[in-house]
C-alpha atoms as a PDB file:
ATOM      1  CA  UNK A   1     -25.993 -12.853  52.987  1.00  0.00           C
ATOM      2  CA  UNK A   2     -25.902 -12.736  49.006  1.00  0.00           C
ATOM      3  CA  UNK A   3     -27.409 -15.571  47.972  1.00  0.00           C
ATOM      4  CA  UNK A   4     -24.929 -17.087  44.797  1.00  0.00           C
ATOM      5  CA  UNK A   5     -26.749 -17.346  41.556  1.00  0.00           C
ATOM      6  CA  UNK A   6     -26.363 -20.688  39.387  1.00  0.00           C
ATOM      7  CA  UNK A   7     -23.483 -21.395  37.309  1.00  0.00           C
ATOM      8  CA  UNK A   8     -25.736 -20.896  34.461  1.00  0.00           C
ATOM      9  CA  UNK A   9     -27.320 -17.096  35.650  1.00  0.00           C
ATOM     10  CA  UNK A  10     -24.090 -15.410  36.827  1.00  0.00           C
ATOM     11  CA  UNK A  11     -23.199 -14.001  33.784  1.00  0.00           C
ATOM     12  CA  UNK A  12     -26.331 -11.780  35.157  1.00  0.00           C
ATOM     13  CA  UNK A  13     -24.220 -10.388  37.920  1.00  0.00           C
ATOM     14  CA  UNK A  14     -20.849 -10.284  36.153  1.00  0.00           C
ATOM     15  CA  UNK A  15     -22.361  -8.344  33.071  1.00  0.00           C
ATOM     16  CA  UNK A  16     -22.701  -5.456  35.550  1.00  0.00           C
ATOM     17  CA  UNK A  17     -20.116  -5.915  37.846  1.00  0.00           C
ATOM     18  CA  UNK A  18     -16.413  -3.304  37.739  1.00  0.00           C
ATOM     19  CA  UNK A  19     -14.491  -4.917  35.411  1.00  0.00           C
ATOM     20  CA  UNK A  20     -10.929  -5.561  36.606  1.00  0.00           C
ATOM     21  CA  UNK A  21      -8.411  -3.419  34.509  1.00  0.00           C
ATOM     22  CA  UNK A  22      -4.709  -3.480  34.141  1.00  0.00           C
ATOM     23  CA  UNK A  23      -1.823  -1.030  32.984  1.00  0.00           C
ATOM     24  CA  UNK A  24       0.422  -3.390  31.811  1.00  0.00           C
ATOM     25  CA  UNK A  25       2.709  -2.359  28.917  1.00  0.00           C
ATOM     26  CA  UNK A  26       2.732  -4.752  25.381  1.00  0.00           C
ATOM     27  CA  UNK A  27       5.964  -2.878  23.793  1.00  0.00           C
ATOM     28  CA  UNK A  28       7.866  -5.278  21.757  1.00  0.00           C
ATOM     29  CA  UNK A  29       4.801  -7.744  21.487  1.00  0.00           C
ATOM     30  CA  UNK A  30       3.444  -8.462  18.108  1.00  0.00           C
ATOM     31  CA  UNK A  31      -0.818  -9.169  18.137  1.00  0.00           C
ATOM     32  CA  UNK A  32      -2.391 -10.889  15.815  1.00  0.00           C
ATOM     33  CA  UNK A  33      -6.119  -9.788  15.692  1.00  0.00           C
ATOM     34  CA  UNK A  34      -9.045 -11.501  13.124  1.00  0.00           C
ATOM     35  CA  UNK A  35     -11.915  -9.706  12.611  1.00  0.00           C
ATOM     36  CA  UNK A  36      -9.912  -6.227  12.773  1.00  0.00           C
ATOM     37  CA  UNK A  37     -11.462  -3.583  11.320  1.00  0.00           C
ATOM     38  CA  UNK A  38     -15.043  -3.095  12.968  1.00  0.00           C
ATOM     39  CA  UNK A  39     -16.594  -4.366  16.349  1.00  0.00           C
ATOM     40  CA  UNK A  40     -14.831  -6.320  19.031  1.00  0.00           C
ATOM     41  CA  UNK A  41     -11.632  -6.788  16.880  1.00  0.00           C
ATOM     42  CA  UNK A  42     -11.213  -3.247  16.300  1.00  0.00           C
ATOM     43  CA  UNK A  43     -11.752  -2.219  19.524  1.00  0.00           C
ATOM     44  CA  UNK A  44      -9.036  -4.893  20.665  1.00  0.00           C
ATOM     45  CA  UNK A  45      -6.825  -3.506  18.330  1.00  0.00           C
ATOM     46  CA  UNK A  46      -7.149  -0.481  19.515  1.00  0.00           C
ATOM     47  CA  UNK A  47      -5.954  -1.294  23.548  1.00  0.00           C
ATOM     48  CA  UNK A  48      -3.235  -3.525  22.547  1.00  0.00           C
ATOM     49  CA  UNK A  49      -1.877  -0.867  20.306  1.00  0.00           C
ATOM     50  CA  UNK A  50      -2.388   1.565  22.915  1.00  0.00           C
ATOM     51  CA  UNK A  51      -0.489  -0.588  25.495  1.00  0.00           C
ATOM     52  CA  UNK A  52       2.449  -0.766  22.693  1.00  0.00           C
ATOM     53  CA  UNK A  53       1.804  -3.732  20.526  1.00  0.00           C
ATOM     54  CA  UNK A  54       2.652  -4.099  17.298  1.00  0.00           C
ATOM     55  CA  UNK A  55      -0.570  -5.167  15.477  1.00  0.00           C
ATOM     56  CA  UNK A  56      -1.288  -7.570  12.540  1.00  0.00           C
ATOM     57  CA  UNK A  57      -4.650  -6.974  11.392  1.00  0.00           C
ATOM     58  CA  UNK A  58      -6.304 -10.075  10.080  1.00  0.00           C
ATOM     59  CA  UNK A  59      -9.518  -9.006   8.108  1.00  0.00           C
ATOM     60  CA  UNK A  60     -11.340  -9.576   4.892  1.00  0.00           C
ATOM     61  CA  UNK A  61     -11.966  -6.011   3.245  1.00  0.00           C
ATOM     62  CA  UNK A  62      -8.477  -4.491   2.377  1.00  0.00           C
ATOM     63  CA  UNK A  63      -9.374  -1.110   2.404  1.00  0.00           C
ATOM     64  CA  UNK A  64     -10.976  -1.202   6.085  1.00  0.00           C
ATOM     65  CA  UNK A  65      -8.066  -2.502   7.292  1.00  0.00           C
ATOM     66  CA  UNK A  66      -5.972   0.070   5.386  1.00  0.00           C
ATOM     67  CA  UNK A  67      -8.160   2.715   7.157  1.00  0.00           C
ATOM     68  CA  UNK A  68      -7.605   0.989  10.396  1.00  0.00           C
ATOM     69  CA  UNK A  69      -3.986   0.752  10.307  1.00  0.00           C
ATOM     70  CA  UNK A  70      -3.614   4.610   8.838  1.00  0.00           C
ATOM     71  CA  UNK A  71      -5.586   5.656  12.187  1.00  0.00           C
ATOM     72  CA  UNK A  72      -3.537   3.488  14.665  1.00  0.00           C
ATOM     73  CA  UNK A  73      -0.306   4.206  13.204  1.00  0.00           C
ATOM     74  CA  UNK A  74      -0.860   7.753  13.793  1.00  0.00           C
ATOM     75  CA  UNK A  75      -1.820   7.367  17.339  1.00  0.00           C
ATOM     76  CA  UNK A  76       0.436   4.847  18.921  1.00  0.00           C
ATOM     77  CA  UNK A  77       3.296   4.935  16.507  1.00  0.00           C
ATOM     78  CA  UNK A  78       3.247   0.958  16.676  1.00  0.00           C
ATOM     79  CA  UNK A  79       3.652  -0.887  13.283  1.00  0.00           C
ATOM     80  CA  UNK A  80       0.374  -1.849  11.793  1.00  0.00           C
ATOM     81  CA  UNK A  81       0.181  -4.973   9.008  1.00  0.00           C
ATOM     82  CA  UNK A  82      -2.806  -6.189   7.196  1.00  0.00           C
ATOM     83  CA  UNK A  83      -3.590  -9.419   5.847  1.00  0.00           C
ATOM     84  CA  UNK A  84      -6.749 -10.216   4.404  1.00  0.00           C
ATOM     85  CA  UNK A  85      -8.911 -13.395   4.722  1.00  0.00           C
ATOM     86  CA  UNK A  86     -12.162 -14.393   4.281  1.00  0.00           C
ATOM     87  CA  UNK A  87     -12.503 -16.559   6.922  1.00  0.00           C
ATOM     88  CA  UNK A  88     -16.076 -18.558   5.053  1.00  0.00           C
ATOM     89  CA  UNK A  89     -13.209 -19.882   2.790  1.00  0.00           C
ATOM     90  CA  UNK A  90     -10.907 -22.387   4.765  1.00  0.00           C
ATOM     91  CA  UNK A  91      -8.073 -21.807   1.404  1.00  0.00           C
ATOM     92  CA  UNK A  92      -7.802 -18.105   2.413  1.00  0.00           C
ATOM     93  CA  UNK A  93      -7.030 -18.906   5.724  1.00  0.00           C
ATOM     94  CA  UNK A  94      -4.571 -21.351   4.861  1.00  0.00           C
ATOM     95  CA  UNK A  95      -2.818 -18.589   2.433  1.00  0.00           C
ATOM     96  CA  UNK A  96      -2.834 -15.970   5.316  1.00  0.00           C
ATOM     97  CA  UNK A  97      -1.643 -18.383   8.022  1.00  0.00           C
ATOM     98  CA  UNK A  98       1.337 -19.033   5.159  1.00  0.00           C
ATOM     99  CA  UNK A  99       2.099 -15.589   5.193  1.00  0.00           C
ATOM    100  CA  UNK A 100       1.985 -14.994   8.866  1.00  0.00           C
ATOM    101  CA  UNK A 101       4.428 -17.942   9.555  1.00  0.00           C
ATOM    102  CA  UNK A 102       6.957 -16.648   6.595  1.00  0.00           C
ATOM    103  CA  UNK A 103       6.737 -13.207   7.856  1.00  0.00           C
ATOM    104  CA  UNK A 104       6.902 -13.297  11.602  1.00  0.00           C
ATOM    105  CA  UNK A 105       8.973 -15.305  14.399  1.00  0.00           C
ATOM    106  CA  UNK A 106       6.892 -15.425  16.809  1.00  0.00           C
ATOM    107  CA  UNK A 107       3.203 -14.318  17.223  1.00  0.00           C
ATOM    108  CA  UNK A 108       2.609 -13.198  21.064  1.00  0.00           C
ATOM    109  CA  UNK A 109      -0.932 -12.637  21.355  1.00  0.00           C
ATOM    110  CA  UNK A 110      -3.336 -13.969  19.106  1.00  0.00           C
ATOM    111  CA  UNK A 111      -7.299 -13.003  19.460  1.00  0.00           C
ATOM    112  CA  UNK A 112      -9.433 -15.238  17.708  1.00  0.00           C
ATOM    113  CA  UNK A 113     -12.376 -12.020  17.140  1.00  0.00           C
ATOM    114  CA  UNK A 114     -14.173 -12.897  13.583  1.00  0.00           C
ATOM    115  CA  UNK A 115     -17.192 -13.739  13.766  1.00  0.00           C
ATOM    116  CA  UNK A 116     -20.630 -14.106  12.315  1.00  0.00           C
ATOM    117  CA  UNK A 117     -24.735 -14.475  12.937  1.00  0.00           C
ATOM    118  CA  UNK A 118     -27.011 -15.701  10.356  1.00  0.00           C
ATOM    119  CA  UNK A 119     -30.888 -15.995  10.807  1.00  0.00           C
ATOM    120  CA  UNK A 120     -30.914 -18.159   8.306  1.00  0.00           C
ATOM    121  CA  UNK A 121     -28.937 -21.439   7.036  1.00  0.00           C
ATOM    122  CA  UNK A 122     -26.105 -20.403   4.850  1.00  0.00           C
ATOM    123  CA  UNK A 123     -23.701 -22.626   3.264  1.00  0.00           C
ATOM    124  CA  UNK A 124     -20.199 -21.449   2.722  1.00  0.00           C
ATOM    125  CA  UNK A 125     -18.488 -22.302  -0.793  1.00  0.00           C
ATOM    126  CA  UNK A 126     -16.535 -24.882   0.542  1.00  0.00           C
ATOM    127  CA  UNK A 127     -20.361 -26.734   1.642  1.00  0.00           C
ATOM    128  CA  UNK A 128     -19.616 -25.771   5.490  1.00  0.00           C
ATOM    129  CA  UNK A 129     -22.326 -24.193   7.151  1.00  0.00           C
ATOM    130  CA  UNK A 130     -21.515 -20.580   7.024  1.00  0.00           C
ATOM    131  CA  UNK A 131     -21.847 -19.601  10.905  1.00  0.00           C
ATOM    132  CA  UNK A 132     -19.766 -22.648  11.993  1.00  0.00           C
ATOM    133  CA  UNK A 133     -17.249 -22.058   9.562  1.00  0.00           C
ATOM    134  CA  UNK A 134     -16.730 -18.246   9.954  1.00  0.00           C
ATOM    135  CA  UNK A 135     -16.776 -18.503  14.166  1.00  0.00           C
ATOM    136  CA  UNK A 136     -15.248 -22.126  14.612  1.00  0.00           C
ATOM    137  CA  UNK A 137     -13.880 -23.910  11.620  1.00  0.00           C
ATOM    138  CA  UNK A 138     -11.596 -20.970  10.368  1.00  0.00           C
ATOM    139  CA  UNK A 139     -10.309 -20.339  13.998  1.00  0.00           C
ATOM    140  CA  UNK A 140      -9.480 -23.822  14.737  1.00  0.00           C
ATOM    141  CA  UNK A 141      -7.323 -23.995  11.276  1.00  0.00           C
ATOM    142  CA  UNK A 142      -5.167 -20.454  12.168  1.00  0.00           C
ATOM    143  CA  UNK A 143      -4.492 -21.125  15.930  1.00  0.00           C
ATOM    144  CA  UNK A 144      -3.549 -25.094  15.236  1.00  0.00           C
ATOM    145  CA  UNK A 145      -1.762 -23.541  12.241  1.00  0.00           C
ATOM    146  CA  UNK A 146       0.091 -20.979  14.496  1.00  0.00           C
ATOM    147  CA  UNK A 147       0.861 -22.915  17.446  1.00  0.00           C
ATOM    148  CA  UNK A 148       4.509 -23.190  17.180  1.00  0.00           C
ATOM    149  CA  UNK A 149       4.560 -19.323  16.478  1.00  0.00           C
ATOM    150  CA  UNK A 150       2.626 -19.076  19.495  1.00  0.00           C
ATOM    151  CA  UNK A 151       4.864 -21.653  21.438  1.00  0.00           C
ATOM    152  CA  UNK A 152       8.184 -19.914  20.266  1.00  0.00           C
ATOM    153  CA  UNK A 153       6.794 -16.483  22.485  1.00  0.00           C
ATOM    154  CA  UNK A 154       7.244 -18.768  25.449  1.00  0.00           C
ATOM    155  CA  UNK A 155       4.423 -17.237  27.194  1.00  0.00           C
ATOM    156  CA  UNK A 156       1.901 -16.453  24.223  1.00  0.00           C
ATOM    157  CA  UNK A 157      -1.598 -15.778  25.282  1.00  0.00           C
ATOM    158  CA  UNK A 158      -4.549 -17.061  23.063  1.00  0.00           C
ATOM    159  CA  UNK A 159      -8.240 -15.493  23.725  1.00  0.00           C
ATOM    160  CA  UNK A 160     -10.646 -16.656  22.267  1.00  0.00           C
ATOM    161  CA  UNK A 161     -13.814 -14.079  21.539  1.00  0.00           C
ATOM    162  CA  UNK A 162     -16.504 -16.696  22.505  1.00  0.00           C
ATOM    163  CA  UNK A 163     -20.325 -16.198  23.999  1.00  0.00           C
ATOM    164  CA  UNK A 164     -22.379 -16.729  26.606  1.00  0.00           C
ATOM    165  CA  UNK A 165     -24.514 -17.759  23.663  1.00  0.00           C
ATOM    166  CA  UNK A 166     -22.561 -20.736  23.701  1.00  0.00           C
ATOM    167  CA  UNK A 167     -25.209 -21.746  26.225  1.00  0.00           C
ATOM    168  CA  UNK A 168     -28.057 -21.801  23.395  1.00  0.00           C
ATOM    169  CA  UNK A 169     -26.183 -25.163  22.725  1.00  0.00           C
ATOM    170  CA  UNK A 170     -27.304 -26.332  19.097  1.00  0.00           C
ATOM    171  CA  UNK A 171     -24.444 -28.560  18.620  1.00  0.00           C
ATOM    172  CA  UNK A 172     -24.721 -32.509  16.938  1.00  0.00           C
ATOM    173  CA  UNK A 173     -21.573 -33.342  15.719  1.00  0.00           C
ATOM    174  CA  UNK A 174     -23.490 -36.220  13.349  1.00  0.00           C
ATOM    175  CA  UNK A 175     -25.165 -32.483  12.104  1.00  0.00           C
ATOM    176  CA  UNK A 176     -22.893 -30.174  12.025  1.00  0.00           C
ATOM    177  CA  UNK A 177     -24.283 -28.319   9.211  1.00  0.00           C
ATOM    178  CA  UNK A 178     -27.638 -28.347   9.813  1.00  0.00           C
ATOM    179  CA  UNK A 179     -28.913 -30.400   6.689  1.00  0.00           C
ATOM    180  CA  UNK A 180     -31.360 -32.339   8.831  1.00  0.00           C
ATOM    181  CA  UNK A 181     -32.449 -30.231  11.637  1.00  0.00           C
ATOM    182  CA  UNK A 182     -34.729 -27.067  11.066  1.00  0.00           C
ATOM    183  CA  UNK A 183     -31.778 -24.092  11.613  1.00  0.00           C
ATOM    184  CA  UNK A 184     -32.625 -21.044  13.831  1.00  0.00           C
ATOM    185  CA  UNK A 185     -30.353 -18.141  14.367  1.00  0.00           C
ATOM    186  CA  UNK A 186     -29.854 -18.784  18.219  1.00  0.00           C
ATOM    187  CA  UNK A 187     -28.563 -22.499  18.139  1.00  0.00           C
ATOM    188  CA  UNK A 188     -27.055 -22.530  15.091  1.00  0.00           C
ATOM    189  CA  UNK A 189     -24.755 -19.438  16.585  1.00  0.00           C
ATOM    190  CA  UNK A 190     -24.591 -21.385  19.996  1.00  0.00           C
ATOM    191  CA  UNK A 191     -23.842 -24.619  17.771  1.00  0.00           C
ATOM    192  CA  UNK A 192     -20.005 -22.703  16.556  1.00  0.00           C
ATOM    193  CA  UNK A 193     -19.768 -21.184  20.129  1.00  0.00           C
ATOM    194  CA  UNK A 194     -19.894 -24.622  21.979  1.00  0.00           C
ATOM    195  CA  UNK A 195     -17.151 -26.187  19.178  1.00  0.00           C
ATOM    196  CA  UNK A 196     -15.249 -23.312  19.530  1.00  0.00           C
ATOM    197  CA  UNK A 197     -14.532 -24.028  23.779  1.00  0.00           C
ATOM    198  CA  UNK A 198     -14.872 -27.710  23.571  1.00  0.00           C
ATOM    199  CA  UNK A 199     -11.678 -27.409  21.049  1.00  0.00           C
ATOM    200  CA  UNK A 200     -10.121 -24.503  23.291  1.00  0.00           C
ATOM    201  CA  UNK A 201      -9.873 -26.871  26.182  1.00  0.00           C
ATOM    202  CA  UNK A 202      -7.716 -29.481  24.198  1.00  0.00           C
ATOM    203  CA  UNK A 203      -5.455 -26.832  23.184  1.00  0.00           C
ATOM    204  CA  UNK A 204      -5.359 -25.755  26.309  1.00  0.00           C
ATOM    205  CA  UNK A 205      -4.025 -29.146  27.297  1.00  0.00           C
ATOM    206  CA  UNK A 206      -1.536 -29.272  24.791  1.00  0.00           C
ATOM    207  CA  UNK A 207       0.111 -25.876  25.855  1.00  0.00           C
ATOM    208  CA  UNK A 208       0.220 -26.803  29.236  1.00  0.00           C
ATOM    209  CA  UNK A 209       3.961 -26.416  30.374  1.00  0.00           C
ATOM    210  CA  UNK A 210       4.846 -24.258  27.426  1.00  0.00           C
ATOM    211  CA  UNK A 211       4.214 -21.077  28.922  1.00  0.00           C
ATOM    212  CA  UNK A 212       1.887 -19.821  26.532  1.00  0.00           C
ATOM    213  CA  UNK A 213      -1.818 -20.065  27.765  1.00  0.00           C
ATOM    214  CA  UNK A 214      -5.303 -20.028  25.925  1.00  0.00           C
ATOM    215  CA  UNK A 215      -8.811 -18.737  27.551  1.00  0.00           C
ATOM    216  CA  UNK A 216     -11.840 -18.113  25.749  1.00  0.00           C
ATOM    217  CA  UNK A 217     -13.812 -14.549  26.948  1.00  0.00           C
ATOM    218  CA  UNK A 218     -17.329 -13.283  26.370  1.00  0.00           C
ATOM    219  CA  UNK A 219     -16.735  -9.569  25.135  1.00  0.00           C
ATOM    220  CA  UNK A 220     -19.679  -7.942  27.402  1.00  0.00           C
ATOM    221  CA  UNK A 221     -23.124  -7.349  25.812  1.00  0.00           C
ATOM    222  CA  UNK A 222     -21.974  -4.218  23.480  1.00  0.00           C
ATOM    223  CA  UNK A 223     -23.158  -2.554  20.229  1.00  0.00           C
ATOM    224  CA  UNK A 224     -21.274  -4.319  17.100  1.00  0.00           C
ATOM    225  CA  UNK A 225     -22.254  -4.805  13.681  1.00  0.00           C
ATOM    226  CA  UNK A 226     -22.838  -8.556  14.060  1.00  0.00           C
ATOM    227  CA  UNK A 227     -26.046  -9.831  12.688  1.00  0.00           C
ATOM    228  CA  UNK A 228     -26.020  -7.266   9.850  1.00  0.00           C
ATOM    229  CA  UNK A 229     -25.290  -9.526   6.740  1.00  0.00           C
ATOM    230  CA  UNK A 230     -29.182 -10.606   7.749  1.00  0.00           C
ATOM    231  CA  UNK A 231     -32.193  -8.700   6.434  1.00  0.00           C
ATOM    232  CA  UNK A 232     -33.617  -5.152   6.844  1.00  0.00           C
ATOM    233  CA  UNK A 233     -35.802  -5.600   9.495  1.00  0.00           C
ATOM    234  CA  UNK A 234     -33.063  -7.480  11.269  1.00  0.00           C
ATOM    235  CA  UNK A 235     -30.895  -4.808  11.244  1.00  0.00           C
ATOM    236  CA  UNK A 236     -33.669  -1.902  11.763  1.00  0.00           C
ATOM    237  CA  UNK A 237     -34.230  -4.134  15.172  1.00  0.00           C
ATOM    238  CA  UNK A 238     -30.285  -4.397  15.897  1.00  0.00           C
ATOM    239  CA  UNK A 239     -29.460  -0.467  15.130  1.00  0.00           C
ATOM    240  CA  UNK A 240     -32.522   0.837  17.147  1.00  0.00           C
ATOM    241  CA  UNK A 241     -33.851  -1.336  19.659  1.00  0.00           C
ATOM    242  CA  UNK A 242     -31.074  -3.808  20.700  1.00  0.00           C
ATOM    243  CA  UNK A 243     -28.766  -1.322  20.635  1.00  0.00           C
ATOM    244  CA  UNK A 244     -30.348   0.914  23.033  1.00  0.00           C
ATOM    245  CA  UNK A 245     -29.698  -1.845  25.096  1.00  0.00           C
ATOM    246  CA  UNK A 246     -26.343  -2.694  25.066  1.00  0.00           C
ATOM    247  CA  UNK A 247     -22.951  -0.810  26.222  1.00  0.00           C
ATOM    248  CA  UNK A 248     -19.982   0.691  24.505  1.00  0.00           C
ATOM    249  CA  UNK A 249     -17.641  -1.708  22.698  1.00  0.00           C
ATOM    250  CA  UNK A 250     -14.831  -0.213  24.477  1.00  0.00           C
ATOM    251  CA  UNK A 251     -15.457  -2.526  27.697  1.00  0.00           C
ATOM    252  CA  UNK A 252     -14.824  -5.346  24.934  1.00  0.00           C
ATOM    253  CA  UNK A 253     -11.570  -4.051  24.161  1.00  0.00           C
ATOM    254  CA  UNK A 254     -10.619  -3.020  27.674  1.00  0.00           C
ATOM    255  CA  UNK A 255     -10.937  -6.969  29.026  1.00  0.00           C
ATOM    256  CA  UNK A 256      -9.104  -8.192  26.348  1.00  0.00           C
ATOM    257  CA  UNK A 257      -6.284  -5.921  27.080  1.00  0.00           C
ATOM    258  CA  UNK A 258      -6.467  -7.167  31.059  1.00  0.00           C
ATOM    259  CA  UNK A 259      -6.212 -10.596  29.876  1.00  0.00           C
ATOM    260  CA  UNK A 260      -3.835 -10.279  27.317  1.00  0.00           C
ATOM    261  CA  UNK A 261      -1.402  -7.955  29.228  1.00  0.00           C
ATOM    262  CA  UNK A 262      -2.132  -8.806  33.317  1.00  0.00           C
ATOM    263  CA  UNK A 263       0.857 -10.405  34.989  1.00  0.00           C
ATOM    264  CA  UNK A 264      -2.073 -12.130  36.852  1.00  0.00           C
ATOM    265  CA  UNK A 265      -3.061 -13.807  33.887  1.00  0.00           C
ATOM    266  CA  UNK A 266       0.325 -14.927  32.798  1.00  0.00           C
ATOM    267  CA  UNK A 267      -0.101 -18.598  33.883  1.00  0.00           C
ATOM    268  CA  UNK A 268      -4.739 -18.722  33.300  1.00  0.00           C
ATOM    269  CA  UNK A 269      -4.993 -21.944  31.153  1.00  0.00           C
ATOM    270  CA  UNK A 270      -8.204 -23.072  30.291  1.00  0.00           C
ATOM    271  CA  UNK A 271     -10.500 -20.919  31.634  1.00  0.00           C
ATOM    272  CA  UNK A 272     -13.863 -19.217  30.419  1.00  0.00           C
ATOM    273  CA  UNK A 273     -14.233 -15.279  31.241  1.00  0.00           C
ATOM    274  CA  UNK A 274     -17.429 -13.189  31.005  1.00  0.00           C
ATOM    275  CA  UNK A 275     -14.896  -9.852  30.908  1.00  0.00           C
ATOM    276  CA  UNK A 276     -12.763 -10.091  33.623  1.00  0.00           C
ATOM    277  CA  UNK A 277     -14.830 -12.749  35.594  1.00  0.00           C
ATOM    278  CA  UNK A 278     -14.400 -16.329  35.400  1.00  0.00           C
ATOM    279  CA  UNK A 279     -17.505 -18.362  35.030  1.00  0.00           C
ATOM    280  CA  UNK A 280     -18.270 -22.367  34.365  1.00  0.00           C
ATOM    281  CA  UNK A 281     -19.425 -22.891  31.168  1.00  0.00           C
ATOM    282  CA  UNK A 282     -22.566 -25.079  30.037  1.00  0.00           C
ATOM    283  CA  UNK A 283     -22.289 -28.594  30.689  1.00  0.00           C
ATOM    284  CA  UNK A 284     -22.299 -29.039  26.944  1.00  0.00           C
ATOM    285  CA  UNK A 285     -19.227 -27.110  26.703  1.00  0.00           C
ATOM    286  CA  UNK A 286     -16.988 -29.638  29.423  1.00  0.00           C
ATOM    287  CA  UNK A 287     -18.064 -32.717  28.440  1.00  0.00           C
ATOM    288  CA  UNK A 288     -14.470 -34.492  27.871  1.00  0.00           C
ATOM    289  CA  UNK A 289     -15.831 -37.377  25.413  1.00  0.00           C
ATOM    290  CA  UNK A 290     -16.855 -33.910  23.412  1.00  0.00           C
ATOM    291  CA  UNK A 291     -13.815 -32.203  23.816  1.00  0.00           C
ATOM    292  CA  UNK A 292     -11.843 -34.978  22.098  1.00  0.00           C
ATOM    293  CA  UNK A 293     -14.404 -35.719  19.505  1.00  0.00           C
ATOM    294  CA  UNK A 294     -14.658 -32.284  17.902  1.00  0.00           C
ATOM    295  CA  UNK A 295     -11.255 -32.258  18.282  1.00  0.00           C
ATOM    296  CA  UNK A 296     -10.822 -34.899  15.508  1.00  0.00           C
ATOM    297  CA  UNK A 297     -13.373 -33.864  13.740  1.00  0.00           C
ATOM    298  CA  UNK A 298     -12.321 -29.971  13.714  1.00  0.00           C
ATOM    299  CA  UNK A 299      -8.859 -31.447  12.371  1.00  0.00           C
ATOM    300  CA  UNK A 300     -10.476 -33.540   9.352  1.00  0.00           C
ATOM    301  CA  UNK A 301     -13.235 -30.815   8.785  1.00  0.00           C
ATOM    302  CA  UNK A 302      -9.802 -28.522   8.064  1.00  0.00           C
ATOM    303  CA  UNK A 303      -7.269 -30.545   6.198  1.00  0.00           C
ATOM    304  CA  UNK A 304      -5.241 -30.881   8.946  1.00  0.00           C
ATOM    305  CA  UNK A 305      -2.909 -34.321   9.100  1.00  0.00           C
ATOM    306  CA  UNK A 306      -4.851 -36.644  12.145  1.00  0.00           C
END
């Protein structure tokens, strides 16, 4: 008999385990994807369009994203928008979200795929630090934003591009940006990560009964271009020795598609994924006087009304 590994080590056996797949058709669906144009996000934008969605590319550098769209329109004849936004600046977001809500009815999948990994403590323009702004801050403000876009779909589905490096932990909501504590790449990354699924189980709570669902997913240990706003020998390290290690970003793309599109999936609230595999987070990550804490304090953080 197998013995089971701990909650905490079976992303070990799920990393290598056949993902589940799906051939579920998106036609008709519009997907909203930040984070579009290189990495995970592309490579999600890329299976939904090739399972029919329409795609609205969120993503800061206009003429990526004009690049992207030129390629997918070409292949999957699905219309392609792009709206930028630097998602270290909170107003951007708010500008974009705007936009979004005056241009579309309804949003029907919305991947939450932007993200960032500093080795160093950066602080956005806004004073934020960088890495929790960029991978939770900004995300909190377009899905809360969005939700009765999302809601109006009547069964919406919301992934959330999250980590096992979530488990790093790094979080202290009375330090969220790091002015006290000495700031290493790992926790500060794992810091945003954990904020990002304590405030995915709330809304998670909120949609319940709506019919649109939220999950957060780790996208498999593949090659991106994270990490490479660091320095050179940073990204000398990334581009030939961690990369050697890691798999195709494809897979990335593939799992989102299964649980985007999977009638399976259609009622998954809630629930953390390494791929296709559902796993119990870090402790860190549950902990419900947590959950409604950064909830408040994502809200005020953003602007939003309390």
């Amino acid at each position: 008999m197998n013995k089971q590994l701990p909650d905490e080590l079976i992303f070990l056996q799920n990393r290598n385990a056949v993902q589940k797949k799906t051939n579920a058709r998106l036609d008709g669906k519009i997907s909203l994807i930040s984070g579009s144009t290189s990495g995970v996000g592309l490579s999600a934008v890329r299976a939904l369009a090739a399972a029919g969605s329409d795609i609205v590319m969120l993503c800061r550098n206009p003429n990526k994203g004009a690049v992207v769209k030129n390629e997918i329109e070409n292949l999957h004849h699905v219309k392609v928008d792009v709206i930028t936004a630097d998602f270290s600046r909170l107003e951007e977001v708010r500008k974009a979200t705007s936009r979004i809500i005056q241009a579309y009815p309804r949003i029907d999948i919305l991947v939450n795929s932007a993200g960032m990994h500093s080795t160093t403590r950066q602080v956005s323009a806004e004073g934020f630090e960088l890495v929790f702004c960029v991978n939770h801050l900004a995300q909190f403000l377009l899905t809360y934003s969005l939700l009765e876009l999302l809601i109006s779909s009547k069964n919406a589905r919301i992934i959330q591009v999250s980590s096992e490096g979530h488990r790093f932990g790094g979080l202290d909501r009375s330090d969220l940006h790091w002015e006290r504590r000495f700031y290493t790449g790992l926790r500060g990354y794992g810091a945003s990560k954990t904020a990002q699924m304590l405030t995915t189980w709330k809304f998670a709570q909120i949609l319940h009964g709506s019919g649109s669902v939220i999950n957060a997913i780790h996208p498999g240990d593949v090659r991106t271009n994270i990490g490479n706003n660091n320095g050179p020998a940073y990204r000398w390290f990334l581009h030939h020795v961690t990369w050697r290690m890691l798999k195709d970003v494809s897979i990335s793309g593939e799992a989102i598609h299964y649980i985007a599109a999977a009638p399976e999936m259609a009622q998954v609230n809630g629930k953390f994924f390494h791929l296709t595999f559902e796993e119990t987070p870090a402790k860190q990550a549950l902990d419900p006087v947590a959950i409604q804490a950064m909830w408040e304090i994502s809200k005020r953080l953003t602007g939003l009304p309390l």
